[in-house]
PDB file of N, CA and C in Angstrom:
ATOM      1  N   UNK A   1      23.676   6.558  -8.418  1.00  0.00           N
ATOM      2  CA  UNK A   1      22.228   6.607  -8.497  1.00  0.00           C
ATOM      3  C   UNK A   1      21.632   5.670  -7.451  1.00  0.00           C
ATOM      4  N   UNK A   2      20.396   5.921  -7.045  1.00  0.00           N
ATOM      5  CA  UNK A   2      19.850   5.184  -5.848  1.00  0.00           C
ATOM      6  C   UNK A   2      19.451   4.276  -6.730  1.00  0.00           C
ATOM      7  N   UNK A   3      19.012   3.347  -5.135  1.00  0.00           N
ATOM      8  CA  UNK A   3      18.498   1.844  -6.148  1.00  0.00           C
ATOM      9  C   UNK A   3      16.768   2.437  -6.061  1.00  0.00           C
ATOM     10  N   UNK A   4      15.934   1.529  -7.130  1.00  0.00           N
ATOM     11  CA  UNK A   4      14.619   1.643  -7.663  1.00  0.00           C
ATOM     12  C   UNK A   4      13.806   1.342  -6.218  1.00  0.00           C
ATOM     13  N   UNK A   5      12.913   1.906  -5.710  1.00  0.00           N
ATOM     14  CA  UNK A   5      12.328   1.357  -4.603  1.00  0.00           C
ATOM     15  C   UNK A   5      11.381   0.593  -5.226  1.00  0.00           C
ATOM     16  N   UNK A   6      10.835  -0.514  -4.006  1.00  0.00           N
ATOM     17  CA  UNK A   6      10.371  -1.275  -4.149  1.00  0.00           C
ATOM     18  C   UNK A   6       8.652  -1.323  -3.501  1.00  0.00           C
ATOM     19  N   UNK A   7       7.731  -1.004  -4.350  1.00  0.00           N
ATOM     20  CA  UNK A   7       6.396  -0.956  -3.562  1.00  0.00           C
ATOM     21  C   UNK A   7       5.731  -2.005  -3.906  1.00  0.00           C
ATOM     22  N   UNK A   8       4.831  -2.573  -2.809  1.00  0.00           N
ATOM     23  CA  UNK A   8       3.830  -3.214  -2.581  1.00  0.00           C
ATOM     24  C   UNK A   8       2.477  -2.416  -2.834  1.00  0.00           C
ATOM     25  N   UNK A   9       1.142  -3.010  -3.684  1.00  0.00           N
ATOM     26  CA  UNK A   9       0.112  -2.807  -3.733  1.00  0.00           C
ATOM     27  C   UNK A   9      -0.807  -3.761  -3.488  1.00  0.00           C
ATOM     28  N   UNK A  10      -1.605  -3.868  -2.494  1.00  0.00           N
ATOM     29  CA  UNK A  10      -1.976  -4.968  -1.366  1.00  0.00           C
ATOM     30  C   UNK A  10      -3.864  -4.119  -1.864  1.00  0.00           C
ATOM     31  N   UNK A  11      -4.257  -4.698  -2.591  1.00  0.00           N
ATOM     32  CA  UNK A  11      -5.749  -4.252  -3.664  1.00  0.00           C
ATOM     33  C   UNK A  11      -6.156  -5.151  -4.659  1.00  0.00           C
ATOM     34  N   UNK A  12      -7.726  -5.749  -4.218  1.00  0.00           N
ATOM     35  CA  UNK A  12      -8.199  -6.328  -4.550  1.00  0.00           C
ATOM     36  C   UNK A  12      -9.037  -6.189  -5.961  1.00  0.00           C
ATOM     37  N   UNK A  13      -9.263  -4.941  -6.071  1.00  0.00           N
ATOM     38  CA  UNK A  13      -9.865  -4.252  -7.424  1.00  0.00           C
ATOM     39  C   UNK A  13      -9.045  -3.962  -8.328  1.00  0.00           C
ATOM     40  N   UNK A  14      -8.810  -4.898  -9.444  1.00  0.00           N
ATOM     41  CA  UNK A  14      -7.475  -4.888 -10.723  1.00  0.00           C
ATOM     42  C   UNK A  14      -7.802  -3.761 -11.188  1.00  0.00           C
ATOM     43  N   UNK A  15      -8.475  -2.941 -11.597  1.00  0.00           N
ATOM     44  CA  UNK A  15      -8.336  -1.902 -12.571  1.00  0.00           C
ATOM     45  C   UNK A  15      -7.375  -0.838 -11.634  1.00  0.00           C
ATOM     46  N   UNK A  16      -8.018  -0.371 -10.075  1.00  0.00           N
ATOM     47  CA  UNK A  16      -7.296   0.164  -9.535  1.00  0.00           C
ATOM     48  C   UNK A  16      -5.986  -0.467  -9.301  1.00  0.00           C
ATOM     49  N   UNK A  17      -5.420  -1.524  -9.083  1.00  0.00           N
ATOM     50  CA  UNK A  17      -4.396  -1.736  -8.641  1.00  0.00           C
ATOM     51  C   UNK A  17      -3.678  -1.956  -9.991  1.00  0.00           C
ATOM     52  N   UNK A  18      -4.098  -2.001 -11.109  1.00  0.00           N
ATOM     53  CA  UNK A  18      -3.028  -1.677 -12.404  1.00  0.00           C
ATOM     54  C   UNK A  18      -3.088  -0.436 -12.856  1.00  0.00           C
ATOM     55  N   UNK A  19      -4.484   0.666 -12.502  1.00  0.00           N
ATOM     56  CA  UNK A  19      -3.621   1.590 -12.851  1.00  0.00           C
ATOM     57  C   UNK A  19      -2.815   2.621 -11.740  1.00  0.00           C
ATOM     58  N   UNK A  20      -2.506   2.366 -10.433  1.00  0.00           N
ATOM     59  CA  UNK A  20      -1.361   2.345  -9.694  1.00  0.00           C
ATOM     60  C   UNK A  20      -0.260   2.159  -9.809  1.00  0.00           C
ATOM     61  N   UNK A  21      -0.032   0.527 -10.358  1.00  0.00           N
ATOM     62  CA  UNK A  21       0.757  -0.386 -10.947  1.00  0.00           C
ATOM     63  C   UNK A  21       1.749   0.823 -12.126  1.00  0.00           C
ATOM     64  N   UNK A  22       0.842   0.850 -12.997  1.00  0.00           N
ATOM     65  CA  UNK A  22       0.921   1.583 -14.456  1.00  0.00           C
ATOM     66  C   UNK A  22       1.506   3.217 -13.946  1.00  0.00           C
ATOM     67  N   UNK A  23       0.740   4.162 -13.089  1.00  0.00           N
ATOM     68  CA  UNK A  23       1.626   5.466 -12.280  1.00  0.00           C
ATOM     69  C   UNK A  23       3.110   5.235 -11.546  1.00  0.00           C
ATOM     70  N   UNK A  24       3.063   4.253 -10.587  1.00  0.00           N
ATOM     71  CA  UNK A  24       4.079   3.903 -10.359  1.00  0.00           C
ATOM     72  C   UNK A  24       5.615   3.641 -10.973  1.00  0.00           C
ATOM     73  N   UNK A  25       4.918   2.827 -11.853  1.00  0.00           N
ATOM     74  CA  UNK A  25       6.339   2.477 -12.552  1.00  0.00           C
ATOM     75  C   UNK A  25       6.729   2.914 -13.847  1.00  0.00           C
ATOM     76  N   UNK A  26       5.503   4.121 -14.019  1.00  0.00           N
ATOM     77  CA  UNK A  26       6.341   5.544 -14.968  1.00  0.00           C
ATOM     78  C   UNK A  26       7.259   6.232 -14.442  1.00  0.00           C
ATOM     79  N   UNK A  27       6.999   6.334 -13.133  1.00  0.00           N
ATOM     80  CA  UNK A  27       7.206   7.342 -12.236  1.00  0.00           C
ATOM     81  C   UNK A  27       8.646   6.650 -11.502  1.00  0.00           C
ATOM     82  N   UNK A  28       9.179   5.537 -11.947  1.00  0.00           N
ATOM     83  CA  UNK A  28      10.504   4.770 -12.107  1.00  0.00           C
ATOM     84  C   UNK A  28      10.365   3.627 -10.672  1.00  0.00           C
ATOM     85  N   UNK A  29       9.381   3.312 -10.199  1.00  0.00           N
ATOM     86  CA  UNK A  29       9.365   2.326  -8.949  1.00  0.00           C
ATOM     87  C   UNK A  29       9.044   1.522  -9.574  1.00  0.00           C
ATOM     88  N   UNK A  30       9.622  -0.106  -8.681  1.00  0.00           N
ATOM     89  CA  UNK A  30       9.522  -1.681  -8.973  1.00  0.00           C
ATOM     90  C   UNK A  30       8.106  -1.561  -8.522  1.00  0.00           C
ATOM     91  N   UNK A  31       7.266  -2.838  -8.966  1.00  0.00           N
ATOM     92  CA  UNK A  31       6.072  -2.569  -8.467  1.00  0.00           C
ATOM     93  C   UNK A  31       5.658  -4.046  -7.997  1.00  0.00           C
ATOM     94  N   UNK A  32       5.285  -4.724  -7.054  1.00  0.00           N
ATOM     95  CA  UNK A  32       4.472  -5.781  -6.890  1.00  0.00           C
ATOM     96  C   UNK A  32       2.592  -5.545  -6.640  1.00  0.00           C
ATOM     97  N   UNK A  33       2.022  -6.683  -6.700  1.00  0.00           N
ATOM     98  CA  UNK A  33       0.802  -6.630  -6.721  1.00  0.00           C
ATOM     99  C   UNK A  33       0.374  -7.656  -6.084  1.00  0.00           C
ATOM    100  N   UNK A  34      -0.669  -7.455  -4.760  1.00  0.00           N
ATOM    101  CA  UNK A  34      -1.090  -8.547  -4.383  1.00  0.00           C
ATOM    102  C   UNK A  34      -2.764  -8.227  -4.161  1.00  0.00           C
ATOM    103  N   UNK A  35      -3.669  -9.443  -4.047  1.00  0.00           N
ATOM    104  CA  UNK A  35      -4.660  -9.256  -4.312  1.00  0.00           C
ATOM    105  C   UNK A  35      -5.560  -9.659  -3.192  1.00  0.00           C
ATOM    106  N   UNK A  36      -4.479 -10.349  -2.138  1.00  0.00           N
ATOM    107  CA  UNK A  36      -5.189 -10.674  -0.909  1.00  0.00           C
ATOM    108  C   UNK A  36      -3.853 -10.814   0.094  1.00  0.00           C
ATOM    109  N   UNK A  37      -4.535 -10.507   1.474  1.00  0.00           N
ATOM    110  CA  UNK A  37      -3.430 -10.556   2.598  1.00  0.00           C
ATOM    111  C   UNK A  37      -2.555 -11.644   2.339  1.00  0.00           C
ATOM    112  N   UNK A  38      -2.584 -12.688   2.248  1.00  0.00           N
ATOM    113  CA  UNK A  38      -2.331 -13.969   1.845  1.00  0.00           C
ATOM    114  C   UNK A  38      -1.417 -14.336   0.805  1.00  0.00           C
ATOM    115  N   UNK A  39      -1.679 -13.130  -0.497  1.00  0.00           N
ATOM    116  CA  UNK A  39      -0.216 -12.993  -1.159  1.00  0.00           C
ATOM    117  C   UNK A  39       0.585 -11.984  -0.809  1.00  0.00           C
ATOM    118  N   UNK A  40       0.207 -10.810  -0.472  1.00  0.00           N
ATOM    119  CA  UNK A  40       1.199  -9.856   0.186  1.00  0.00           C
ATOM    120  C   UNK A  40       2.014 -10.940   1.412  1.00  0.00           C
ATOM    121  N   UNK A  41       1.622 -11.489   2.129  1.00  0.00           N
ATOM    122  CA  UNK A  41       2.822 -12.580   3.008  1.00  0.00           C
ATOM    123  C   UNK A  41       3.458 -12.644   1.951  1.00  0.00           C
ATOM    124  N   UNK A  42       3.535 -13.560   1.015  1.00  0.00           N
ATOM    125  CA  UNK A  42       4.085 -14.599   0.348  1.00  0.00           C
ATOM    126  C   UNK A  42       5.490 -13.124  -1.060  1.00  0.00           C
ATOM    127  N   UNK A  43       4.655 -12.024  -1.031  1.00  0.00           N
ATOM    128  CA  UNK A  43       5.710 -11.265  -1.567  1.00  0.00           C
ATOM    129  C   UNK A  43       6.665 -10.977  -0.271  1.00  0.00           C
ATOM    130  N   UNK A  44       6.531 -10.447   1.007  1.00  0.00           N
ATOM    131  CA  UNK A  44       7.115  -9.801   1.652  1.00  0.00           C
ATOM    132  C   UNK A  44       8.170 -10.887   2.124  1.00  0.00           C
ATOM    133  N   UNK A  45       7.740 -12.561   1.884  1.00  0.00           N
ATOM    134  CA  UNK A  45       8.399 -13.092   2.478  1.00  0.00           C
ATOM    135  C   UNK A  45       9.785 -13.745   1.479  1.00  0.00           C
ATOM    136  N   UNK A  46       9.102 -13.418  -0.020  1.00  0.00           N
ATOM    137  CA  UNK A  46      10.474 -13.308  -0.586  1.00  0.00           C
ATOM    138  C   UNK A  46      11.091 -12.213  -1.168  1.00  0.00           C
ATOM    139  N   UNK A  47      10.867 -11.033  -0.780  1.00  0.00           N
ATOM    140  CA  UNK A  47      11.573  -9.992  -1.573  1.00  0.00           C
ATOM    141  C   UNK A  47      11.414  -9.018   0.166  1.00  0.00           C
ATOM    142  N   UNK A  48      12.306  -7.746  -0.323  1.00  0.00           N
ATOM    143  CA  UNK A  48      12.109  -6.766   0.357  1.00  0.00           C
ATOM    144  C   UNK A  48      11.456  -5.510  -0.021  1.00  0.00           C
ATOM    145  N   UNK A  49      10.696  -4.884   0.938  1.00  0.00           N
ATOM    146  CA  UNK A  49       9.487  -3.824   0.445  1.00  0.00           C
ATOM    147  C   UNK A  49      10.525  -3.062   0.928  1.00  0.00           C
ATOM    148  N   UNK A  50       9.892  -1.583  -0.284  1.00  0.00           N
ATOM    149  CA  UNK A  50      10.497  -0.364   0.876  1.00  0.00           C
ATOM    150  C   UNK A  50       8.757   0.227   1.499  1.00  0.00           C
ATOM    151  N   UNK A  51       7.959   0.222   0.492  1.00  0.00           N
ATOM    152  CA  UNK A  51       6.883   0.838   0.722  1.00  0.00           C
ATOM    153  C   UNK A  51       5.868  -0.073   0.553  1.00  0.00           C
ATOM    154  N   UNK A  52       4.257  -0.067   1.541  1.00  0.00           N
ATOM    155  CA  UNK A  52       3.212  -1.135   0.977  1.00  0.00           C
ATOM    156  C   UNK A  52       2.013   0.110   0.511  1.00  0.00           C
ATOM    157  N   UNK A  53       1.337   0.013  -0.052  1.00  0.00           N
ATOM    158  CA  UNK A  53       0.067   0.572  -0.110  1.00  0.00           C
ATOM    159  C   UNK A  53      -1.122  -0.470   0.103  1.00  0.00           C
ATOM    160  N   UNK A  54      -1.846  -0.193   0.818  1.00  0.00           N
ATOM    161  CA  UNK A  54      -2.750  -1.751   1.254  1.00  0.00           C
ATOM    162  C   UNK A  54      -4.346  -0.729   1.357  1.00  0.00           C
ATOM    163  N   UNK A  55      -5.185  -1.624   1.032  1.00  0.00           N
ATOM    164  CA  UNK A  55      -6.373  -1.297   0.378  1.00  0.00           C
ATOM    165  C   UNK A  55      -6.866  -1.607   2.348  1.00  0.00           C
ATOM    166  N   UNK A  56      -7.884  -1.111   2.732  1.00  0.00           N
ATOM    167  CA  UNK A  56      -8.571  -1.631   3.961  1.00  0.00           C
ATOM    168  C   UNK A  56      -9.269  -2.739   3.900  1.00  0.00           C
ATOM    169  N   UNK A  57     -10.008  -2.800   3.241  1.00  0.00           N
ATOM    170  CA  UNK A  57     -11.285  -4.206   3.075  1.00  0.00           C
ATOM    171  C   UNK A  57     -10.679  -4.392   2.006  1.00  0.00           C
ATOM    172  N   UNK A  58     -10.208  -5.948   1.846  1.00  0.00           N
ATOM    173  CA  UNK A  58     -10.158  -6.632   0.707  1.00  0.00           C
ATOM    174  C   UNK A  58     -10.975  -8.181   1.034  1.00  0.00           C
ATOM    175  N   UNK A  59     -11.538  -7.702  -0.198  1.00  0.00           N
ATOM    176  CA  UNK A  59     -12.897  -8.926  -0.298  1.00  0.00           C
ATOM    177  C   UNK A  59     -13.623  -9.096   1.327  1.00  0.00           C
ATOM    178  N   UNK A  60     -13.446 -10.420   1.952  1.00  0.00           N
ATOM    179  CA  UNK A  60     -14.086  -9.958   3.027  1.00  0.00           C
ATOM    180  C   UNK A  60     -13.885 -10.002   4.932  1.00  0.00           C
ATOM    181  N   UNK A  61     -12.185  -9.909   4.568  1.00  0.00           N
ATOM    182  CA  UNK A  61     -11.438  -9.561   5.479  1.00  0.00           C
ATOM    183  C   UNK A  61     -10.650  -7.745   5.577  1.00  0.00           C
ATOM    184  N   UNK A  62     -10.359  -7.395   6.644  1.00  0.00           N
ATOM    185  CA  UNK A  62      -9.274  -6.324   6.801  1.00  0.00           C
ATOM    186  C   UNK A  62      -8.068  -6.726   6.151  1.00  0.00           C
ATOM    187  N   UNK A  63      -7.070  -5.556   6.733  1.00  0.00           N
ATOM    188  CA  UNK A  63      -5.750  -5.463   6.383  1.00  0.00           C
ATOM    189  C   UNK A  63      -5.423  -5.627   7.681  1.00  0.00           C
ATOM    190  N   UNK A  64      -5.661  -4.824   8.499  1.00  0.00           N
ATOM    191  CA  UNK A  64      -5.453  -4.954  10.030  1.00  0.00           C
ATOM    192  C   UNK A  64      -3.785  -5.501   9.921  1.00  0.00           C
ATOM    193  N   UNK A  65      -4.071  -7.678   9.704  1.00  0.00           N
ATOM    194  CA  UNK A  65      -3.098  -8.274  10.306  1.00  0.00           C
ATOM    195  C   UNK A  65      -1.849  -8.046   9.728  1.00  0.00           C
ATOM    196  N   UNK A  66      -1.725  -7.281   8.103  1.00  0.00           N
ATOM    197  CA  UNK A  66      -1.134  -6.749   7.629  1.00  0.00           C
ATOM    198  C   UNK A  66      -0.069  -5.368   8.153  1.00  0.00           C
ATOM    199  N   UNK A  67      -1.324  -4.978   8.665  1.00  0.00           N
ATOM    200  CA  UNK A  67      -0.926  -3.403   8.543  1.00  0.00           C
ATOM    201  C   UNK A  67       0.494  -4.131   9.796  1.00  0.00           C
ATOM    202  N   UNK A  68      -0.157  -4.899  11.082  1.00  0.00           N
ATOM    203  CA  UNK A  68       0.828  -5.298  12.025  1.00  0.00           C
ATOM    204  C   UNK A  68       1.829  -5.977  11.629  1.00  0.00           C
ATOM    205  N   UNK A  69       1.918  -6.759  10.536  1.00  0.00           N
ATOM    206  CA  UNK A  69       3.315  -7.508  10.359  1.00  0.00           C
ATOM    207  C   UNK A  69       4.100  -6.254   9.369  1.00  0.00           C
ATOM    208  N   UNK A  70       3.384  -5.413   8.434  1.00  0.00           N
ATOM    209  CA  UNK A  70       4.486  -4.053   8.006  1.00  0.00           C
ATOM    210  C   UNK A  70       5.185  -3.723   9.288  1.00  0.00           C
ATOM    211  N   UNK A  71       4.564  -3.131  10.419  1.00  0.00           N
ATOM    212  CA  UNK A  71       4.943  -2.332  11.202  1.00  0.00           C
ATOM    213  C   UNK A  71       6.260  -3.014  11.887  1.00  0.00           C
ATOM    214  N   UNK A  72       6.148  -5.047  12.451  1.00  0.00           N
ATOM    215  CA  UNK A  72       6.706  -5.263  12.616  1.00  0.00           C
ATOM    216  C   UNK A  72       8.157  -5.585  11.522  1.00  0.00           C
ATOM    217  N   UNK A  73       8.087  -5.403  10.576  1.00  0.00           N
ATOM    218  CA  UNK A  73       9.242  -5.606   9.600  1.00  0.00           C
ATOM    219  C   UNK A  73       9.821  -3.954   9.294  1.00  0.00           C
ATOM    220  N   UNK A  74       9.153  -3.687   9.891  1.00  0.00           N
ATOM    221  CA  UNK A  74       9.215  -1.388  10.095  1.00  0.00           C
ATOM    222  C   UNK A  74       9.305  -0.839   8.323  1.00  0.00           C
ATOM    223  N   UNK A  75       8.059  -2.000   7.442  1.00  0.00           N
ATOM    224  CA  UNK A  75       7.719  -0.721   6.232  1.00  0.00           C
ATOM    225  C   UNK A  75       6.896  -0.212   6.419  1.00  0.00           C
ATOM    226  N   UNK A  76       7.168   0.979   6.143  1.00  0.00           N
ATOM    227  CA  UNK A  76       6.176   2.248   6.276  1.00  0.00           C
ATOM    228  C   UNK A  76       4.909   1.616   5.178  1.00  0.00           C
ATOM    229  N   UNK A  77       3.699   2.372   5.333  1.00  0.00           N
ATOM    230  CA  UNK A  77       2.890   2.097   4.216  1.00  0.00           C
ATOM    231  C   UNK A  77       1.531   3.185   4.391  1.00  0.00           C
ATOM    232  N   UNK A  78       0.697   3.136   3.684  1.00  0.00           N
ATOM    233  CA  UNK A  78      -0.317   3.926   3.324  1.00  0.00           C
ATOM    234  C   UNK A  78      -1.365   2.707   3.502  1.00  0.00           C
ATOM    235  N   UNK A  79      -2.483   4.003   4.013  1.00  0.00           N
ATOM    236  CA  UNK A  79      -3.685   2.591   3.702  1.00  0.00           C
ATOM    237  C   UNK A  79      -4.724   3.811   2.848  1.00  0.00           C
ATOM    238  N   UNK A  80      -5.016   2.851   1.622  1.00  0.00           N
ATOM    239  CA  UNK A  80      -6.023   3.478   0.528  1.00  0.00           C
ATOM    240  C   UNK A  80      -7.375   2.694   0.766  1.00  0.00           C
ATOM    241  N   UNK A  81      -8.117   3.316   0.521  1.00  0.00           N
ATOM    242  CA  UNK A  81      -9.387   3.065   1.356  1.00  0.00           C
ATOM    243  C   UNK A  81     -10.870   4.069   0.992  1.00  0.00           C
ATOM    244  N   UNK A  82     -11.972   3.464   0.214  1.00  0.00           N
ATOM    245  CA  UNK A  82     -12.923   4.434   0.131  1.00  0.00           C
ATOM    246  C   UNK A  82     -13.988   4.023   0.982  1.00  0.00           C
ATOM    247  N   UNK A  83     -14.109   3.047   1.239  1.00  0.00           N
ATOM    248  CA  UNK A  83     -15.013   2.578   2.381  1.00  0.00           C
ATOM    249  C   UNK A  83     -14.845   3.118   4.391  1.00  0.00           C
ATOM    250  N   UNK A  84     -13.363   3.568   4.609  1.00  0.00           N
ATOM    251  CA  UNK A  84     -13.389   3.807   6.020  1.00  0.00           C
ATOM    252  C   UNK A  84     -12.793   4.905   5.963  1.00  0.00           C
ATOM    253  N   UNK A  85     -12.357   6.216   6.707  1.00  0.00           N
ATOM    254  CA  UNK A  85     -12.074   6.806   7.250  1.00  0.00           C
ATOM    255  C   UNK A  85     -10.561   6.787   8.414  1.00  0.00           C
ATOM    256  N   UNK A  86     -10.098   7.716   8.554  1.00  0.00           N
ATOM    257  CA  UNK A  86      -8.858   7.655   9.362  1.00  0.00           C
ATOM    258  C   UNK A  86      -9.427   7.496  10.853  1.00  0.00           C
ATOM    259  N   UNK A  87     -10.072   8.164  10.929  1.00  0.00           N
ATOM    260  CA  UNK A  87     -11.112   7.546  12.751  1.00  0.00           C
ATOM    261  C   UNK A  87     -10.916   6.384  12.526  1.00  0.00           C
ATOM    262  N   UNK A  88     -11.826   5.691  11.636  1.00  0.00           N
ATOM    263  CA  UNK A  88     -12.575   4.282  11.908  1.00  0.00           C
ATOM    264  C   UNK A  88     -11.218   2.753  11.769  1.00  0.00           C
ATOM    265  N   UNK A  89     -10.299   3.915  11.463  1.00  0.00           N
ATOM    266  CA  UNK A  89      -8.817   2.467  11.221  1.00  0.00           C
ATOM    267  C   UNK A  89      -8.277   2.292  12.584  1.00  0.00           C
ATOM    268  N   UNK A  90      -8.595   2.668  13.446  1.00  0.00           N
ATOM    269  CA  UNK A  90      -8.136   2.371  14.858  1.00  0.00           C
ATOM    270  C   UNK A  90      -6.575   2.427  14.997  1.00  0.00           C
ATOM    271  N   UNK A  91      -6.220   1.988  16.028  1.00  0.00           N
ATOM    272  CA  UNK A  91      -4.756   1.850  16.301  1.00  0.00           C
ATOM    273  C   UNK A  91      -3.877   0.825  15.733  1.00  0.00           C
ATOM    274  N   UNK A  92      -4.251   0.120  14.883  1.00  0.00           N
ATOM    275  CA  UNK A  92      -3.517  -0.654  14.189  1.00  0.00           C
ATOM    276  C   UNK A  92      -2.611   0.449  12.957  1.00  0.00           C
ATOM    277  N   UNK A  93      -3.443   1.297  12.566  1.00  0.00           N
ATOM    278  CA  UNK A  93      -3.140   2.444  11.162  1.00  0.00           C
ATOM    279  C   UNK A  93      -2.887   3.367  12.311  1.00  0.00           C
ATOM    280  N   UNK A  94      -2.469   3.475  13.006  1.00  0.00           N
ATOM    281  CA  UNK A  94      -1.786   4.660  14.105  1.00  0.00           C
ATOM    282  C   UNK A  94      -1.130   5.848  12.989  1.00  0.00           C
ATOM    283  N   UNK A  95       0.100   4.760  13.015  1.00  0.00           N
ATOM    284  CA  UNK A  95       1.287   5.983  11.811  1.00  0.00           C
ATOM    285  C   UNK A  95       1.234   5.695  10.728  1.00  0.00           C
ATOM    286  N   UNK A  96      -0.127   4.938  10.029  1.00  0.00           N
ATOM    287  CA  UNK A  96       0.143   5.426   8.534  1.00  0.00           C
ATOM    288  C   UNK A  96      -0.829   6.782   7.900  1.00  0.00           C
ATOM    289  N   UNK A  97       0.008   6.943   6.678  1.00  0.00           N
ATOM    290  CA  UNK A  97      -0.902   8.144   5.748  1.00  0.00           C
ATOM    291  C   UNK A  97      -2.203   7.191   5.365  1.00  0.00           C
ATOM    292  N   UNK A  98      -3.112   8.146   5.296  1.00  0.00           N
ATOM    293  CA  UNK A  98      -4.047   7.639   4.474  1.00  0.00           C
ATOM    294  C   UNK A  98      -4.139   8.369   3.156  1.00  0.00           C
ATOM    295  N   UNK A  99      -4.507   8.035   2.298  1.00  0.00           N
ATOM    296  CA  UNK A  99      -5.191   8.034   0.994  1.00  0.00           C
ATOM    297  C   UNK A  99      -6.265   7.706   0.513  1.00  0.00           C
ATOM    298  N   UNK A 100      -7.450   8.806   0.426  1.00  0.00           N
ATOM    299  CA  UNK A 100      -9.046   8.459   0.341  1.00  0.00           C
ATOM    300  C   UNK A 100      -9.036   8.052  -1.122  1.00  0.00           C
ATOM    301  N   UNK A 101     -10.303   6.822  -1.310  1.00  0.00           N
ATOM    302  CA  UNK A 101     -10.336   6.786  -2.741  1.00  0.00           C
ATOM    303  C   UNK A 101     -11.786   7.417  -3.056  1.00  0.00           C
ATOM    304  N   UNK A 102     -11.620   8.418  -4.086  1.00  0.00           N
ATOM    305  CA  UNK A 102     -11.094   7.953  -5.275  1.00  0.00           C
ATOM    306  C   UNK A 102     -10.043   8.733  -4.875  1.00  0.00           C
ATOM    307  N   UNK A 103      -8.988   8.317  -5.690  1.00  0.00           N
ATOM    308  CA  UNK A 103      -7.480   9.603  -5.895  1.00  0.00           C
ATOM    309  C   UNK A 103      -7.237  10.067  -7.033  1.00  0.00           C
ATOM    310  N   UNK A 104      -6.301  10.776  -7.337  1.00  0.00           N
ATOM    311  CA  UNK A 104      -5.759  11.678  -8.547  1.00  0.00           C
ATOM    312  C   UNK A 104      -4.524  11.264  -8.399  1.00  0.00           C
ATOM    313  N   UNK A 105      -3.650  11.265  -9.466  1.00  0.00           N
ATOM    314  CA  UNK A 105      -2.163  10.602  -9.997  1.00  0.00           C
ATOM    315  C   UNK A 105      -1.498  11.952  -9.065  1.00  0.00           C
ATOM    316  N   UNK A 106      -1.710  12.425  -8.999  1.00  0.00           N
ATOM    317  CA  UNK A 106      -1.079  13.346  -7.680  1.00  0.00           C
ATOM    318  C   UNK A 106      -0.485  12.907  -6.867  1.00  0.00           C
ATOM    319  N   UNK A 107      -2.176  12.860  -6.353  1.00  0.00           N
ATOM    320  CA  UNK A 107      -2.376  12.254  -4.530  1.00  0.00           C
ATOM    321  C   UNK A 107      -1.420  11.033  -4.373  1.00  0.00           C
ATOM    322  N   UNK A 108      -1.501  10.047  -5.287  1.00  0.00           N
ATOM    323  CA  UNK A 108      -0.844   8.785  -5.290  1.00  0.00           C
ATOM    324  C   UNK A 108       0.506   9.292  -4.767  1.00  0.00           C
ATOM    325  N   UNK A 109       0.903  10.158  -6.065  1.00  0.00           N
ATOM    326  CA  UNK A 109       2.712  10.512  -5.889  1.00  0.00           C
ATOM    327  C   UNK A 109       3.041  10.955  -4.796  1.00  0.00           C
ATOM    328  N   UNK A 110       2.413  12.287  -4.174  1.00  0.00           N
ATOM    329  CA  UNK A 110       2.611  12.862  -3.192  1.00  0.00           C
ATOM    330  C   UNK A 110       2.587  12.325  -1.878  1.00  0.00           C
ATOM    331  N   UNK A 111       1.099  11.130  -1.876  1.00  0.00           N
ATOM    332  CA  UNK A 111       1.551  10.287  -0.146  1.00  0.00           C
ATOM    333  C   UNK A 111       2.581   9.557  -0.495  1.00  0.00           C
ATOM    334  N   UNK A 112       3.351   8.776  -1.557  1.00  0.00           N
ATOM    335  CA  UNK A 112       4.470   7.862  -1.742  1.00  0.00           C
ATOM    336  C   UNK A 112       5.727   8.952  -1.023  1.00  0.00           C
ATOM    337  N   UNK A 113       5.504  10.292  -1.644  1.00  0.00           N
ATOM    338  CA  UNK A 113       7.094  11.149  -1.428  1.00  0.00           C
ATOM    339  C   UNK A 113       6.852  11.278   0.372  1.00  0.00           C
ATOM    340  N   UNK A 114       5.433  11.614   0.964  1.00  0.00           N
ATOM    341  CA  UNK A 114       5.489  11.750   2.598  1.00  0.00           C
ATOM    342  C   UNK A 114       5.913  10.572   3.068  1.00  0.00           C
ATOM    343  N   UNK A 115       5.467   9.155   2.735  1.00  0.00           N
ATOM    344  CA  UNK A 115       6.341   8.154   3.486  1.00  0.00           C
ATOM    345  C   UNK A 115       7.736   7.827   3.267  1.00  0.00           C
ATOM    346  N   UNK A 116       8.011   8.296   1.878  1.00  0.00           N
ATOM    347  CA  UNK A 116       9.204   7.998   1.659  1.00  0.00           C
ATOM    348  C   UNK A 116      10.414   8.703   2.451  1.00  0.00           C
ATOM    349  N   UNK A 117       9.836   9.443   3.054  1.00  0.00           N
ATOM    350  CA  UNK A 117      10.944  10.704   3.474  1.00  0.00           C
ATOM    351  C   UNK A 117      10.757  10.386   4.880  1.00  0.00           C
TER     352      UNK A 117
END
């Protein structure tokens, strides 16, 4: 049996990011939670991600510097986002999926299975 992957949820709004949290890890994935760029470091720097999901605006910075240290550690990730658009993420979100919010327990599953693969 494979091992449990390991996702990151990089979201500042608890209801959304527990009930993510809560889809996720029905759906048999480890789950971390961070609530600002600042703890996503501090997970990535002691555990290993397979996957991040990272919110765009949290509170009142980007993800941006994020999205660049995933890329440099090469996890794939999603950026969830109801405030911007796939235009407006520039070249930093080059190769990630996006995921508009609001979402459906679907949508969630289905961009996890496109990066995962």
């Amino acid at each position: 049996m494979a091992a449990t992957k390991h996702i990151l949820i990089v979201e500042d709004e608890g209801l959304i990011a527990l009930d993510m949290e809560t889809t996720l890890t029905d759906a048999g994935y480890r789950v971390s939670i961070a609530a600002s760029n600042h703890q996503a470091e501090e997970i990535l720097s002691a555990s290993s991600v397979d996957l991040a999901i990272i919110d765009f605006h949290l509170q009142d910075v980007t993800s941006v510097g994020l999205a660049k240290r995933l890329d440099a550690l090469r996890v794939p990730f999603i950026v969830c986002s109801g405030t911007a658009g796939l235009a407006e993420l520039g070249e930093a979100f080059g190769n990630a999926h996006f995921l508009p919010k609001p979402f459906t327990t679907d949508a969630l599953l289905s961009s996890i299975q496109v990066r995962s693969n």
